[in-house]
N, C-alpha and C. Protein backbone atom coordinates (compact mmCIF):
# COMPACT_ATOMS: atom_id res chain seq x y z
N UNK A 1 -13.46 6.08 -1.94
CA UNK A 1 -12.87 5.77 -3.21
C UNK A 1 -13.04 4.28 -3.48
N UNK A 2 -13.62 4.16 -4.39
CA UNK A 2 -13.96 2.48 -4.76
C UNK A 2 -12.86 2.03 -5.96
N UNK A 3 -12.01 0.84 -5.28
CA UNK A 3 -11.47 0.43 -5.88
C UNK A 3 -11.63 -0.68 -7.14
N UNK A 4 -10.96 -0.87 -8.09
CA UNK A 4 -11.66 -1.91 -9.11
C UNK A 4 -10.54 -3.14 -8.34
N UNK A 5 -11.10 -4.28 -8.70
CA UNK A 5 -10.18 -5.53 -8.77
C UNK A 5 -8.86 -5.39 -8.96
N UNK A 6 -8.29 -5.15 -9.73
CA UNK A 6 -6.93 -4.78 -10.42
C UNK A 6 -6.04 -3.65 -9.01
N UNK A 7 -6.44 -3.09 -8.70
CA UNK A 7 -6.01 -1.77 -7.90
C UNK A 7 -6.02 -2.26 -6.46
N UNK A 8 -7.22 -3.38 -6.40
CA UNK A 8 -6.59 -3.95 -4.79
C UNK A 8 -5.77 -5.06 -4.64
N UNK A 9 -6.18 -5.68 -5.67
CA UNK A 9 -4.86 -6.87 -6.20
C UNK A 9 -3.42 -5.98 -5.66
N UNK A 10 -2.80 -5.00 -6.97
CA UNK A 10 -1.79 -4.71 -5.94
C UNK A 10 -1.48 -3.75 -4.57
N UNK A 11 -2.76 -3.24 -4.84
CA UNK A 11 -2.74 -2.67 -3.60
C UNK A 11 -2.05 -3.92 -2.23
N UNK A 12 -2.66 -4.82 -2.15
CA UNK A 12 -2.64 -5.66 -0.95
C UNK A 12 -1.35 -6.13 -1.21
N UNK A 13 -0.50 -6.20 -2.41
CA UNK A 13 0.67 -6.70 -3.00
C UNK A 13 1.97 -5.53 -2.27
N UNK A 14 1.43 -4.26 -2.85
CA UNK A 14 2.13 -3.40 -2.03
C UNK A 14 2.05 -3.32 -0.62
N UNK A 15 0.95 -3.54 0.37
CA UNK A 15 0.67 -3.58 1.82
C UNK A 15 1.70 -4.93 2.43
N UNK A 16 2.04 -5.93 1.36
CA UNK A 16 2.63 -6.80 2.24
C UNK A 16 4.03 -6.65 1.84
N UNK A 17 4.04 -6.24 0.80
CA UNK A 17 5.75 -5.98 0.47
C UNK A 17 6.34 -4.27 1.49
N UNK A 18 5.10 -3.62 1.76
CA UNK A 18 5.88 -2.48 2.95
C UNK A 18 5.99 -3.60 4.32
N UNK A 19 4.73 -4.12 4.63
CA UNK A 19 4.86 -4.87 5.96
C UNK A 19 6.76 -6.02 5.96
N UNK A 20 6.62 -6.70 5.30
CA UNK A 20 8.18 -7.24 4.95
C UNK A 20 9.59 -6.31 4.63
N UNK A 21 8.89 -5.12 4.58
CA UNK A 21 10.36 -3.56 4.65
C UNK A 21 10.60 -4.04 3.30
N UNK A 22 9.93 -3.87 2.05
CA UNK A 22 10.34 -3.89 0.64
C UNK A 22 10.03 -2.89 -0.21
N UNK A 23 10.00 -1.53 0.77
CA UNK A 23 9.81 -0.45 -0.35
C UNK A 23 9.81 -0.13 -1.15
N UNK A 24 10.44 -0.28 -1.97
CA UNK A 24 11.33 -0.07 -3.31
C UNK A 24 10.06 -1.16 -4.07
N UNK A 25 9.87 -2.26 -4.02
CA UNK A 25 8.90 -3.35 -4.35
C UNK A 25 7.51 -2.99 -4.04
N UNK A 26 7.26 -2.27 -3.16
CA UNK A 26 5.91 -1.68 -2.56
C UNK A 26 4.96 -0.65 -3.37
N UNK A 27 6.47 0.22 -3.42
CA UNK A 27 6.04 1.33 -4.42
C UNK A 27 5.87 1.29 -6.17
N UNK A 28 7.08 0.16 -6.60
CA UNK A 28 6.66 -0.30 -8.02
C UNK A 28 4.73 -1.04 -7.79
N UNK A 29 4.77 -2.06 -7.13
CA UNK A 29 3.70 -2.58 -7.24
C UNK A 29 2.16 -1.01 -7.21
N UNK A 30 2.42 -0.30 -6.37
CA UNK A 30 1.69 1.09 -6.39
C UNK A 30 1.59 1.31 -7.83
N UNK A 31 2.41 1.70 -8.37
CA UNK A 31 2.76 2.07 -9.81
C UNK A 31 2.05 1.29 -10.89
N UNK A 32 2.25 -0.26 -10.78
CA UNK A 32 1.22 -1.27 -11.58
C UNK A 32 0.37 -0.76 -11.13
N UNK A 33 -0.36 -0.83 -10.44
CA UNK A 33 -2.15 -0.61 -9.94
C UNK A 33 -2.59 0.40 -10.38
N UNK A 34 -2.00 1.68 -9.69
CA UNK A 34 -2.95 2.66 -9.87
C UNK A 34 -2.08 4.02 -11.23
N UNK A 35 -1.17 3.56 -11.72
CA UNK A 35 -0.25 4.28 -12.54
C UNK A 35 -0.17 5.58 -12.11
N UNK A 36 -0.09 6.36 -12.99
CA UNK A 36 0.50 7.82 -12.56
C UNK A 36 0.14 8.60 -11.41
N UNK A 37 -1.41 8.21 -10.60
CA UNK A 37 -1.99 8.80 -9.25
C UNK A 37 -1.11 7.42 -8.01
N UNK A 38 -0.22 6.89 -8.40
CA UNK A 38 0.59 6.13 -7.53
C UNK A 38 0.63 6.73 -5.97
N UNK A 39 1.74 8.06 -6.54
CA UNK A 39 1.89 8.74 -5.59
C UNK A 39 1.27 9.64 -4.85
N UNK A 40 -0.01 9.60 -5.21
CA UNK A 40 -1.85 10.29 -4.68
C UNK A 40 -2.08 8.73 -3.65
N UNK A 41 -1.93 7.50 -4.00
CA UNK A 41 -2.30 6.65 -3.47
C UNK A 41 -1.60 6.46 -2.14
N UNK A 42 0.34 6.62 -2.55
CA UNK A 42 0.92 6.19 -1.09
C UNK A 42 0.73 7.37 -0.16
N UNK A 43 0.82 8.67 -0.69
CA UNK A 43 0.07 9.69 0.21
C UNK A 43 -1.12 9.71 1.09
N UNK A 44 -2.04 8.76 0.65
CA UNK A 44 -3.17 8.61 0.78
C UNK A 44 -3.28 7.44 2.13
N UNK A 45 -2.07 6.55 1.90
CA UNK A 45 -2.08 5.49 3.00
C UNK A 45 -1.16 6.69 4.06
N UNK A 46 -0.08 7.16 3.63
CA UNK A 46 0.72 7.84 4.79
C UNK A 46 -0.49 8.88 5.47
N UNK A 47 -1.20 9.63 5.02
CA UNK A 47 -2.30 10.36 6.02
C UNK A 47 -2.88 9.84 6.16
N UNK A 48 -2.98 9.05 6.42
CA UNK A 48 -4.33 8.04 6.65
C UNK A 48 -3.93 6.76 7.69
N UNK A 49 -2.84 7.00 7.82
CA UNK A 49 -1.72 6.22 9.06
C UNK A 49 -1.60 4.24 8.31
N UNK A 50 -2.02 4.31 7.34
CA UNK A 50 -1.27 3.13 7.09
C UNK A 50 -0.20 2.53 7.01
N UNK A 51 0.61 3.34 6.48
CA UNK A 51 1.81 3.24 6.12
C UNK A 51 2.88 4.37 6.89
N UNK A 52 4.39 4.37 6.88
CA UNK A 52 4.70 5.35 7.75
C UNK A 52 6.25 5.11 7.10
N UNK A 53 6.75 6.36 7.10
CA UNK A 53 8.06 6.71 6.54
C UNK A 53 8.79 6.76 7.67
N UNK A 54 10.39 5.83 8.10
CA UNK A 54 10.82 5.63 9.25
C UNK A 54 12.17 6.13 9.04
N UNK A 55 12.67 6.44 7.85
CA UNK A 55 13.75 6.97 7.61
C UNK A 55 14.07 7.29 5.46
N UNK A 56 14.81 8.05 5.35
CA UNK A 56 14.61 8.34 3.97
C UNK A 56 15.26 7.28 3.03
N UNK A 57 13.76 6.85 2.27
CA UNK A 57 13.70 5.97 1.51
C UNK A 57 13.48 4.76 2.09
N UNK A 58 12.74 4.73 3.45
CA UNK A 58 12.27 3.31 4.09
C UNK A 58 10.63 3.75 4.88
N UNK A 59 10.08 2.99 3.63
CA UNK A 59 8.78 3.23 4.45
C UNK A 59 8.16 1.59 4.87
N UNK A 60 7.45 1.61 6.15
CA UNK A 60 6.69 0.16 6.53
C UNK A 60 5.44 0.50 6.81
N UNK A 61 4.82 -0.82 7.00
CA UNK A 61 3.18 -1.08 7.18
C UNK A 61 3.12 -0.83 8.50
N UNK A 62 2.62 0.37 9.11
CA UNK A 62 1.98 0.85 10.51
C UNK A 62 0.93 -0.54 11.17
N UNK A 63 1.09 -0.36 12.31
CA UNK A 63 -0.18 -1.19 13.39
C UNK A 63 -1.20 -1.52 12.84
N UNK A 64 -2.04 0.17 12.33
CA UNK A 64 -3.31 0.34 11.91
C UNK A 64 -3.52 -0.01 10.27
N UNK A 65 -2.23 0.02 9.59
CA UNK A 65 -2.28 -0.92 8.22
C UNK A 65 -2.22 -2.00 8.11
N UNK A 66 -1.75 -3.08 9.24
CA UNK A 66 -1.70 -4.33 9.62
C UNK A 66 -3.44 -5.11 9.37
N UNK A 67 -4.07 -4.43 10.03
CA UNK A 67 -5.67 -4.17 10.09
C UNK A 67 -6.20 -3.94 8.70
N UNK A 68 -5.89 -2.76 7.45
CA UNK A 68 -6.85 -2.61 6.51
C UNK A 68 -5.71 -3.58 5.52
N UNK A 69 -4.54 -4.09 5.83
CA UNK A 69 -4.47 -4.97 4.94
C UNK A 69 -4.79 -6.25 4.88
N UNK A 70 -5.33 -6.95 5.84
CA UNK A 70 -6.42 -7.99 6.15
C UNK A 70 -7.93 -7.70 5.47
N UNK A 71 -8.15 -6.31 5.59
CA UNK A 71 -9.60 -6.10 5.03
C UNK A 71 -9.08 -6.33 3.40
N UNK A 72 -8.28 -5.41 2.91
CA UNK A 72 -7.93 -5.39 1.53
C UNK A 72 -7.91 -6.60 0.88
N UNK A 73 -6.99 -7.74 1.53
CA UNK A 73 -6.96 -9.26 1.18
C UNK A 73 -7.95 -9.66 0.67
N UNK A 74 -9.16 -9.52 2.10
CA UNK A 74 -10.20 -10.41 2.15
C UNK A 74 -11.28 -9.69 0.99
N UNK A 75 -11.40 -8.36 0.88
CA UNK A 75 -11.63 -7.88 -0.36
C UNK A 75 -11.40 -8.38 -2.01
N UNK A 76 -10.10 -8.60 -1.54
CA UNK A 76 -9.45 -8.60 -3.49
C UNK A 76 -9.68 -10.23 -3.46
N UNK A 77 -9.44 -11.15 -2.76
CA UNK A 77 -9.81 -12.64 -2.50
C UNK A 77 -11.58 -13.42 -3.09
């Protein structure tokens, strides 16, 4: 899936606001980017082990998302 500019902008916006435990901020920023397939997107990081739901209504940035959100950065940068 090729992202445009705009979509990794917050993409990487959302990757650091889960890594800092700002869910709630993570998932709006999802919402700017990719609008209504938002929740196709955070699905998309949770199978995909980026991201990881640790209790209801607290999700953070996994090990292995630590990693593609460095790529994402250096991408949208």
């Amino acid at each position: 899936m090729a992202l445009s500019e705009h979509e990794k902008r917050h993409l990487a916006q959302a990757l650091r606001l889960y890594e800092e435990g700002s869910g709630h901020r993570a998932d709006y920023q999802l919402w700017v980017g990719f609008g209504d397939r938002w929740t196709k997107m955070k699905a998309r990081l949770i199978s995909r082990g980026y991201i990881r739901i640790v209790s209801s209504g607290v999700t953070e940035l996994s090990t292995k998302g630590s990693g593609f959100f460095d790529q994402i950065c250096r991408s949208a940068a």
